[in-house]
PDB file of N, CA and C in Angstrom:
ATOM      1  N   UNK A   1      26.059 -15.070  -4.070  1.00  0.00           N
ATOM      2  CA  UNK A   1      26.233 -13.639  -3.933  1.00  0.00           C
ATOM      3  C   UNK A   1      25.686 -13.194  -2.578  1.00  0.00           C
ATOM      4  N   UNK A   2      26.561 -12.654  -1.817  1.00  0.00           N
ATOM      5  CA  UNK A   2      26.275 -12.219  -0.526  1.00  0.00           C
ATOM      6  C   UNK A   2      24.838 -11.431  -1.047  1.00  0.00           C
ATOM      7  N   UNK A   3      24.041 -11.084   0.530  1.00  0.00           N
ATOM      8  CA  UNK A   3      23.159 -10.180   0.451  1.00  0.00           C
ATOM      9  C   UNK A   3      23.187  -8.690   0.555  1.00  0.00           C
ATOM     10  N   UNK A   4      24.703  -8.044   1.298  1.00  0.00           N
ATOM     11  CA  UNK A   4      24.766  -6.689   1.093  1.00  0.00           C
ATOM     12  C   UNK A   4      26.524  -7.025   0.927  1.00  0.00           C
ATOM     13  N   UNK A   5      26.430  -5.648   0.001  1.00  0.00           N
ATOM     14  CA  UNK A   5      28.141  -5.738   0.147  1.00  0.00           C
ATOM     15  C   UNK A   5      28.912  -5.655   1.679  1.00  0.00           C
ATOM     16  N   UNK A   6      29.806  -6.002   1.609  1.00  0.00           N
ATOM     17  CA  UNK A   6      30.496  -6.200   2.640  1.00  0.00           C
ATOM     18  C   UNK A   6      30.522  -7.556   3.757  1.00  0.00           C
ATOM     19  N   UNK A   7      29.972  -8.593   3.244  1.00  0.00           N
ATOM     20  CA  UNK A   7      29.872  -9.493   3.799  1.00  0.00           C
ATOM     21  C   UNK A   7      31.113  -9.827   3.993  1.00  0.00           C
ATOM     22  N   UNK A   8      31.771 -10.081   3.260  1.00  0.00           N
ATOM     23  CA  UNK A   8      33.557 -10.408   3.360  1.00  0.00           C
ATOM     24  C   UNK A   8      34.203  -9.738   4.643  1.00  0.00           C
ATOM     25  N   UNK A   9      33.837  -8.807   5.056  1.00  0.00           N
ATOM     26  CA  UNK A   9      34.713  -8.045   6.258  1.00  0.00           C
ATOM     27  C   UNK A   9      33.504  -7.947   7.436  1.00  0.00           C
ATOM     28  N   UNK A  10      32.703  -8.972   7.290  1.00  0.00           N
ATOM     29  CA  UNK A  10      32.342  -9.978   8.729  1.00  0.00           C
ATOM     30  C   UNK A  10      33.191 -10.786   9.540  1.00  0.00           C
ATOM     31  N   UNK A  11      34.188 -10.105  10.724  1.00  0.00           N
ATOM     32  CA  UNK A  11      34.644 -11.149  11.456  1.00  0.00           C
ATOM     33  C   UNK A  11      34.596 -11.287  12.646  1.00  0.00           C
ATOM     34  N   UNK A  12      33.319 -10.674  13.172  1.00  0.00           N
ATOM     35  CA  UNK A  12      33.254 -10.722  14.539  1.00  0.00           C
ATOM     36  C   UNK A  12      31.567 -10.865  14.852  1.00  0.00           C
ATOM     37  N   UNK A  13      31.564 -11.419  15.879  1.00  0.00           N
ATOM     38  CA  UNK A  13      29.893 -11.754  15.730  1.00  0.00           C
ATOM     39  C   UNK A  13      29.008 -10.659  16.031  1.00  0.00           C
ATOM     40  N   UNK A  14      29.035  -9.031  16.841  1.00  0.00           N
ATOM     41  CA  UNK A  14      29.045  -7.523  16.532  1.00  0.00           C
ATOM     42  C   UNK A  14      28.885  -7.519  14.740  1.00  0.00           C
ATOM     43  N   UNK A  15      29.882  -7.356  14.517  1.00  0.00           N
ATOM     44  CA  UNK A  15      30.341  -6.896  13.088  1.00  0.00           C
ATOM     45  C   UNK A  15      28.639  -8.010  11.640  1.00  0.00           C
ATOM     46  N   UNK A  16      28.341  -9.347  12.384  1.00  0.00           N
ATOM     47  CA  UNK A  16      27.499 -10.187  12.201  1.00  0.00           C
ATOM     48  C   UNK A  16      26.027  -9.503  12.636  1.00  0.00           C
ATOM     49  N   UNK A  17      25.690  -9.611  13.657  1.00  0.00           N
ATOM     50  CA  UNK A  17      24.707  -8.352  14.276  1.00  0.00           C
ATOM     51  C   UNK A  17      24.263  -7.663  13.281  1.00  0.00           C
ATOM     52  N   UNK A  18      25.162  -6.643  13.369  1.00  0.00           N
ATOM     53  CA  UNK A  18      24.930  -5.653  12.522  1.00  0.00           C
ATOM     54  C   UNK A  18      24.520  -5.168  11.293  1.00  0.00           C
ATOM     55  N   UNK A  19      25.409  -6.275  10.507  1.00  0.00           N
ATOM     56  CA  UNK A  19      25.135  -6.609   9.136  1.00  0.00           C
ATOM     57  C   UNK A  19      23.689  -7.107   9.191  1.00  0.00           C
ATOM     58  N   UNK A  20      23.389  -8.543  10.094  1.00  0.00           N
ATOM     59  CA  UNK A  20      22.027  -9.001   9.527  1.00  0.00           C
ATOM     60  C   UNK A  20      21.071  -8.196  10.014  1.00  0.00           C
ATOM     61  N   UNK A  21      20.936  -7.230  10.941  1.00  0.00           N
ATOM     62  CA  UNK A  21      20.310  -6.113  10.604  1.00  0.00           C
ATOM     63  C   UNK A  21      19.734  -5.035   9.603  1.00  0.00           C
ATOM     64  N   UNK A  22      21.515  -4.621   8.712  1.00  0.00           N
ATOM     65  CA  UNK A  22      20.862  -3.748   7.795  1.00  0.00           C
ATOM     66  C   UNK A  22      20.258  -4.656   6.493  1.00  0.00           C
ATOM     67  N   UNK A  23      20.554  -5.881   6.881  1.00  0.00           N
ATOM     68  CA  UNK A  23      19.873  -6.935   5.609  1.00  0.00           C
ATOM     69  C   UNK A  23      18.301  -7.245   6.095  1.00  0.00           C
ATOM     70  N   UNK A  24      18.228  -7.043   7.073  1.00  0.00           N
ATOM     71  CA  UNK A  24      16.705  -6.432   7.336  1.00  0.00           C
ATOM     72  C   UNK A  24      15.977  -5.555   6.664  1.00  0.00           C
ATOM     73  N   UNK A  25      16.745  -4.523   6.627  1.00  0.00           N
ATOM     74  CA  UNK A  25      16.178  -3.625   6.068  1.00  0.00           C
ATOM     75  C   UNK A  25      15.501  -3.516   4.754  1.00  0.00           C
ATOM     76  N   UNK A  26      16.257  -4.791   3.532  1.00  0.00           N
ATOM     77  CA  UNK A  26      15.327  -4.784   2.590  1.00  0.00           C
ATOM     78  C   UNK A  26      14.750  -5.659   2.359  1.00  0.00           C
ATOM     79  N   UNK A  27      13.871  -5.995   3.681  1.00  0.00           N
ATOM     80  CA  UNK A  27      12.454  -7.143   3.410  1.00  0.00           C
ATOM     81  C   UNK A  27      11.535  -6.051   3.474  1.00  0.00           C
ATOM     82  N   UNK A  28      10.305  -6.910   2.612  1.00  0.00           N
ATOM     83  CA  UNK A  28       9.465  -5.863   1.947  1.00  0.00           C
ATOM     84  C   UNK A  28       8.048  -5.419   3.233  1.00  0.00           C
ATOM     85  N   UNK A  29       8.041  -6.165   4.410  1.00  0.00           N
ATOM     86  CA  UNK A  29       7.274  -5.751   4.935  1.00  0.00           C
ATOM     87  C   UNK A  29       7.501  -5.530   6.400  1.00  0.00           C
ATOM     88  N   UNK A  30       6.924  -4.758   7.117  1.00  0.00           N
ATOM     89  CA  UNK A  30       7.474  -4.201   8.744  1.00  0.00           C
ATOM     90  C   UNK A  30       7.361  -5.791   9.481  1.00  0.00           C
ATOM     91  N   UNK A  31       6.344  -6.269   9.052  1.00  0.00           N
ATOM     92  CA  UNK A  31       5.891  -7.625  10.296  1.00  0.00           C
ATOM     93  C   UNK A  31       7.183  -8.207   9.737  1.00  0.00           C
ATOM     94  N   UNK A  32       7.661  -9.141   8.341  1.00  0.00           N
ATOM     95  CA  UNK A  32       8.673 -10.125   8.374  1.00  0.00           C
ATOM     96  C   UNK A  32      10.184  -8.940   8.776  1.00  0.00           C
ATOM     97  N   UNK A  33      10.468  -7.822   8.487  1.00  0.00           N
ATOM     98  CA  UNK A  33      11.514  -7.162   9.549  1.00  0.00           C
ATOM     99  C   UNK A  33      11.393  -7.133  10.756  1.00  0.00           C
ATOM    100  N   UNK A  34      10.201  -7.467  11.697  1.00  0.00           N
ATOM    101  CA  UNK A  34      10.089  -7.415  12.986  1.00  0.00           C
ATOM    102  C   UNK A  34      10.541  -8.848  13.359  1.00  0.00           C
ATOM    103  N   UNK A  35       9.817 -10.200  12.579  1.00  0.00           N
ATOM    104  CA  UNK A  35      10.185 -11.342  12.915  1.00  0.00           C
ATOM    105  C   UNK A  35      11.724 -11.859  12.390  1.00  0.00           C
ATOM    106  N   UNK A  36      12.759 -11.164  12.197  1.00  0.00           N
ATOM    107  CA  UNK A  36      13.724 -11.596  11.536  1.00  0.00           C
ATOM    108  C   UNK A  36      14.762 -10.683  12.421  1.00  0.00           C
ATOM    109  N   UNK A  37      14.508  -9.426  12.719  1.00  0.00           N
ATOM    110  CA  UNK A  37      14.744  -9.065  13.858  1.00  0.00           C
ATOM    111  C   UNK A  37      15.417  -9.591  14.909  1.00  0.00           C
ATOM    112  N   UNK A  38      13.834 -10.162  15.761  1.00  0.00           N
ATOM    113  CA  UNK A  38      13.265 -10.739  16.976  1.00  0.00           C
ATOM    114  C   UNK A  38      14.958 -11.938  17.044  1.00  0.00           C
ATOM    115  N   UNK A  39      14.773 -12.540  15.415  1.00  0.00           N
ATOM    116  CA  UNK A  39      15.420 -13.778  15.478  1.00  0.00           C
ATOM    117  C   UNK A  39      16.691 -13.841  15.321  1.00  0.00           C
ATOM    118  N   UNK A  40      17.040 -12.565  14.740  1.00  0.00           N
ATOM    119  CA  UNK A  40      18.723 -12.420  14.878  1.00  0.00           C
ATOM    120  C   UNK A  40      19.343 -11.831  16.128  1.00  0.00           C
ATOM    121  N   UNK A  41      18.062 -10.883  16.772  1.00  0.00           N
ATOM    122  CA  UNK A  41      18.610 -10.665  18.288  1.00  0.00           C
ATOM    123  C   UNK A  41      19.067 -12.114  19.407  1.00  0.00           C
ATOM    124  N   UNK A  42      17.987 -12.952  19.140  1.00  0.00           N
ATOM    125  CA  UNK A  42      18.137 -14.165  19.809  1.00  0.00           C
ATOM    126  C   UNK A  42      19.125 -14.868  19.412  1.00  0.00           C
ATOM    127  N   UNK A  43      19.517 -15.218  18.050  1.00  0.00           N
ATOM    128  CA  UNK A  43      20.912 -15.942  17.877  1.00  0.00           C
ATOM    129  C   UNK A  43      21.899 -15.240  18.564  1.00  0.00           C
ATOM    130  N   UNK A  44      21.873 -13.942  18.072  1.00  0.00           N
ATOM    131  CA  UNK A  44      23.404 -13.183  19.099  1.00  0.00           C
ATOM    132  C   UNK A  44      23.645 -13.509  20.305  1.00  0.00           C
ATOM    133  N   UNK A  45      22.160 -13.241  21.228  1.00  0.00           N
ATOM    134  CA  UNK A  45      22.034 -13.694  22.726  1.00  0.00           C
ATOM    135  C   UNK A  45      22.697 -15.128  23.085  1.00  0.00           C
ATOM    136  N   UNK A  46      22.116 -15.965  22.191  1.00  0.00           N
ATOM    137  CA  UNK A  46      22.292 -16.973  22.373  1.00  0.00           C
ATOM    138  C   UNK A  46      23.962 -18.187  21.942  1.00  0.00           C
ATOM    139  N   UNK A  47      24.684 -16.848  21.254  1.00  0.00           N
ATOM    140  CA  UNK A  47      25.442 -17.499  21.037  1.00  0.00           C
ATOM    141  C   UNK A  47      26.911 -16.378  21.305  1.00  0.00           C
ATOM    142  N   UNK A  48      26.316 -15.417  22.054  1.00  0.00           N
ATOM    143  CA  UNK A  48      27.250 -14.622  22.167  1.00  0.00           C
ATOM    144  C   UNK A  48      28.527 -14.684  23.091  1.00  0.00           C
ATOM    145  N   UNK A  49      28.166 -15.899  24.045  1.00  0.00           N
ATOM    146  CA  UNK A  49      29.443 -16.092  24.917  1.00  0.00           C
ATOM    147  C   UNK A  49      30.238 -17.771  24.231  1.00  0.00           C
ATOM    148  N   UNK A  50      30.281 -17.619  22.628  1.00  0.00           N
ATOM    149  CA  UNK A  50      30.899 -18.770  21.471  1.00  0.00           C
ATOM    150  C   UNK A  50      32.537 -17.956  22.473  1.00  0.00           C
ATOM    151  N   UNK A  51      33.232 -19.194  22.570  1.00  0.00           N
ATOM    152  CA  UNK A  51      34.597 -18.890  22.835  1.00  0.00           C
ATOM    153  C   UNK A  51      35.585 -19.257  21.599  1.00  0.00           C
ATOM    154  N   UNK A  52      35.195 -20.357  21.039  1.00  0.00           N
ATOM    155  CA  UNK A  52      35.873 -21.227  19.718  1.00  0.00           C
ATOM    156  C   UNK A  52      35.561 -20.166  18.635  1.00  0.00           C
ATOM    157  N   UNK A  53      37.178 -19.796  18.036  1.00  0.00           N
ATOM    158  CA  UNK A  53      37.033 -19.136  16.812  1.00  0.00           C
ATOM    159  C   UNK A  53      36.902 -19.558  15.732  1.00  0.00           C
ATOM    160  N   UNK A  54      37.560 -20.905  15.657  1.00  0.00           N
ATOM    161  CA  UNK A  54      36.788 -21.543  14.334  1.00  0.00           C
ATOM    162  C   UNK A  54      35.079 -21.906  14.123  1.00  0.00           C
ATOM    163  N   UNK A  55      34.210 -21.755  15.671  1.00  0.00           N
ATOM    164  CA  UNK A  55      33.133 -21.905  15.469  1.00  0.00           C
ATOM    165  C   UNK A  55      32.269 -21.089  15.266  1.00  0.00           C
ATOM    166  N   UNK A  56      32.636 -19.578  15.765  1.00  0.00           N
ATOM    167  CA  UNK A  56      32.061 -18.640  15.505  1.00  0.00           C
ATOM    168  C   UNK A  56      32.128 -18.443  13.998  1.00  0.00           C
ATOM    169  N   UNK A  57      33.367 -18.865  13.288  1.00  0.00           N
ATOM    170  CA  UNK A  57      33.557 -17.782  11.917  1.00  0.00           C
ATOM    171  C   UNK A  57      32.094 -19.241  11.044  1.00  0.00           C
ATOM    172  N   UNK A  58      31.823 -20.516  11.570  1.00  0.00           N
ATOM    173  CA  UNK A  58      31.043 -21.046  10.801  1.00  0.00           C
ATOM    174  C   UNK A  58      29.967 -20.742  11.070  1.00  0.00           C
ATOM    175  N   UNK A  59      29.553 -19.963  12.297  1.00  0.00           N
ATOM    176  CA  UNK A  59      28.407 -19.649  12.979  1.00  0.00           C
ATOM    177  C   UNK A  59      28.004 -18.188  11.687  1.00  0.00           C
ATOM    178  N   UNK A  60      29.612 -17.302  11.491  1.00  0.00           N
ATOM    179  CA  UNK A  60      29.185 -16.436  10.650  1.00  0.00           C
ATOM    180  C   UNK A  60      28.728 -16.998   9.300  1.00  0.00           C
ATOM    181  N   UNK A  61      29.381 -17.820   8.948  1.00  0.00           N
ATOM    182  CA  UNK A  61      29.370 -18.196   7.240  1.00  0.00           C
ATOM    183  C   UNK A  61      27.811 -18.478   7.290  1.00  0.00           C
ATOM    184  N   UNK A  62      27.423 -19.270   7.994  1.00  0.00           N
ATOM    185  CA  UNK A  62      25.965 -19.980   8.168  1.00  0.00           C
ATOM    186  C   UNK A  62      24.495 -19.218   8.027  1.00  0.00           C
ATOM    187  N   UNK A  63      25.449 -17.836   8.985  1.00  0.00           N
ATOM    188  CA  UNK A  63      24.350 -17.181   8.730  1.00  0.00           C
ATOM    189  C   UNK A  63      24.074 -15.947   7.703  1.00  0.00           C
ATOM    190  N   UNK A  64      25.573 -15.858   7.165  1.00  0.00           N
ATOM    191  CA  UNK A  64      25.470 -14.880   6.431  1.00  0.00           C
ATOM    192  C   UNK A  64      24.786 -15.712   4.635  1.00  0.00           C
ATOM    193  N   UNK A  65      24.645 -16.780   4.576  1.00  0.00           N
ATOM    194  CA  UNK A  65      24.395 -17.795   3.598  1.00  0.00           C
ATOM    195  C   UNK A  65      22.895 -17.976   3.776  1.00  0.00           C
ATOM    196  N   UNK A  66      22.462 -17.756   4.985  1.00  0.00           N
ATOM    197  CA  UNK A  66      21.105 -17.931   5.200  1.00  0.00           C
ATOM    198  C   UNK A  66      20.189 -16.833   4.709  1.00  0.00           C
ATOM    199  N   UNK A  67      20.743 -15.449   5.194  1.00  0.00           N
ATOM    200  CA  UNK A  67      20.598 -14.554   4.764  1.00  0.00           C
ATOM    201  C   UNK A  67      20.706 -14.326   3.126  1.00  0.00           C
ATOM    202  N   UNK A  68      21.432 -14.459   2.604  1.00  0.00           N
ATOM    203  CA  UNK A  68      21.516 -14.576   1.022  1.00  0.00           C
ATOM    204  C   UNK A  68      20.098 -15.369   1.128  1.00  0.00           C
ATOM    205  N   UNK A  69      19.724 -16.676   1.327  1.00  0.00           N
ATOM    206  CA  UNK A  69      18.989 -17.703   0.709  1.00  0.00           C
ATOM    207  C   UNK A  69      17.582 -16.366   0.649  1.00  0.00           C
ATOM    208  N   UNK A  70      17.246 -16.190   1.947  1.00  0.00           N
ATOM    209  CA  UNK A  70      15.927 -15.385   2.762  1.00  0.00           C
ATOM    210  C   UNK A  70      15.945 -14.108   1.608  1.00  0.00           C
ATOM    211  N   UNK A  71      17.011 -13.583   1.574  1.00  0.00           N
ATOM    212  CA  UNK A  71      16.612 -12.531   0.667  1.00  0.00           C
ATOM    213  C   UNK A  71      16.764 -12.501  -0.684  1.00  0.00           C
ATOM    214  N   UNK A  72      16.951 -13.619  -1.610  1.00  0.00           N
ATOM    215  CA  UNK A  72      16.944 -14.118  -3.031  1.00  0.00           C
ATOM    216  C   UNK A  72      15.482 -15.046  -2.612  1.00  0.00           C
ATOM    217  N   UNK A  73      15.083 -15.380  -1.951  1.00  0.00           N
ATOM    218  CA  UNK A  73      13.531 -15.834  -1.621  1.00  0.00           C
ATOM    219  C   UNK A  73      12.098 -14.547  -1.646  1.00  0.00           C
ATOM    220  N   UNK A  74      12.845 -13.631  -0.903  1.00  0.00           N
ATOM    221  CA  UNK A  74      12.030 -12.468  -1.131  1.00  0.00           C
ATOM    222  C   UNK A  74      12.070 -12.030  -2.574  1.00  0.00           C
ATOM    223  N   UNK A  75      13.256 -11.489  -3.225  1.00  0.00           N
ATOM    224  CA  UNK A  75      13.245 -11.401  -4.371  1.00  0.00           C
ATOM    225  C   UNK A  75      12.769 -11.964  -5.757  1.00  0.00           C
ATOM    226  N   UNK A  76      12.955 -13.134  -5.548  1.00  0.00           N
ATOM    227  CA  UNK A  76      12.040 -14.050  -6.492  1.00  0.00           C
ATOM    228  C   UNK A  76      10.250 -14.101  -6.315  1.00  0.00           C
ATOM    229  N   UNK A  77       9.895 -13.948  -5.465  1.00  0.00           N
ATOM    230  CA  UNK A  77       8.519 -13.762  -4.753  1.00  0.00           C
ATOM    231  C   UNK A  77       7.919 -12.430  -5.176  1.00  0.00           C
ATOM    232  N   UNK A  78       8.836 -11.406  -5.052  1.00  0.00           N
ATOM    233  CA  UNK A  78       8.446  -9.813  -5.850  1.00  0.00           C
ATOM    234  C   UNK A  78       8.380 -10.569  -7.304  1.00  0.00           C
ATOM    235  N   UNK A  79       9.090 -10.874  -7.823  1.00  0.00           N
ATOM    236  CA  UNK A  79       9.227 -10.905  -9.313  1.00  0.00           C
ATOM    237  C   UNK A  79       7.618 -11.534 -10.082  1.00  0.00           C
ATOM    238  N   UNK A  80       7.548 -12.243  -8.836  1.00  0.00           N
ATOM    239  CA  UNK A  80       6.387 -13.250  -9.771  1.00  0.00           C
ATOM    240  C   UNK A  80       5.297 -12.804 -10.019  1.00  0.00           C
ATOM    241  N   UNK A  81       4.272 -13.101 -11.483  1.00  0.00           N
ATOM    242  CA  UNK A  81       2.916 -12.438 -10.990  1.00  0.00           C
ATOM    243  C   UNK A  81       1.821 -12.567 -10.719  1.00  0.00           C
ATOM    244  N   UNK A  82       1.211 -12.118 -10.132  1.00  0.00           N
ATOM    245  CA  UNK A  82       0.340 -12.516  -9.320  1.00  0.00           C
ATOM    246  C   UNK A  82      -0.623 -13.578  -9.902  1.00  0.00           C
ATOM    247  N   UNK A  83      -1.150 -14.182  -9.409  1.00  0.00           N
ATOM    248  CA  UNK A  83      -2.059 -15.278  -9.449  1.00  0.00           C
ATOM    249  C   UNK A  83      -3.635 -14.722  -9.608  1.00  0.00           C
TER     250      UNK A  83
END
């Protein structure tokens, strides 16, 4: 299960950006939104002059899957209780 709706009408690495941005938005604390941030600005940078379209769309799948993992990780972590 994707992490926000609309993952499906990710097809541009902008359109990618963006999204893992507002999937920022529901980690539970400012520091891990700052470091997740930091790290999706740098993938974009870093992969923003991808010319291959079949590599970009795995570049999307990859990360939009990662994202699911990171935020069903947070979620399970709220759930639990405390020690």
């Amino acid at each position: 299960m994707p992490p926000l709706a609309g993952a499906e009408l990710v097809h541009t690495p902008l359109q990618l950006y963006r999204y893992l941005l507002r999937c920022c938005r529901q980690l539970p604390s400012t520091a891990m939104q700052q470091h997740y941030r930091h790290a999706i600005r740098q993938g974009y940078n870093s992969h923003s002059d991808e010319d291959d379209p079949e590599r970009t769309q795995m570049i999307i799948q990859r990360a939009i899957a990662d994202a699911d993992w990171i935020l069903d990780k947070v979620r399970i972590k709220e759930r639990r209780p405390p020690r």
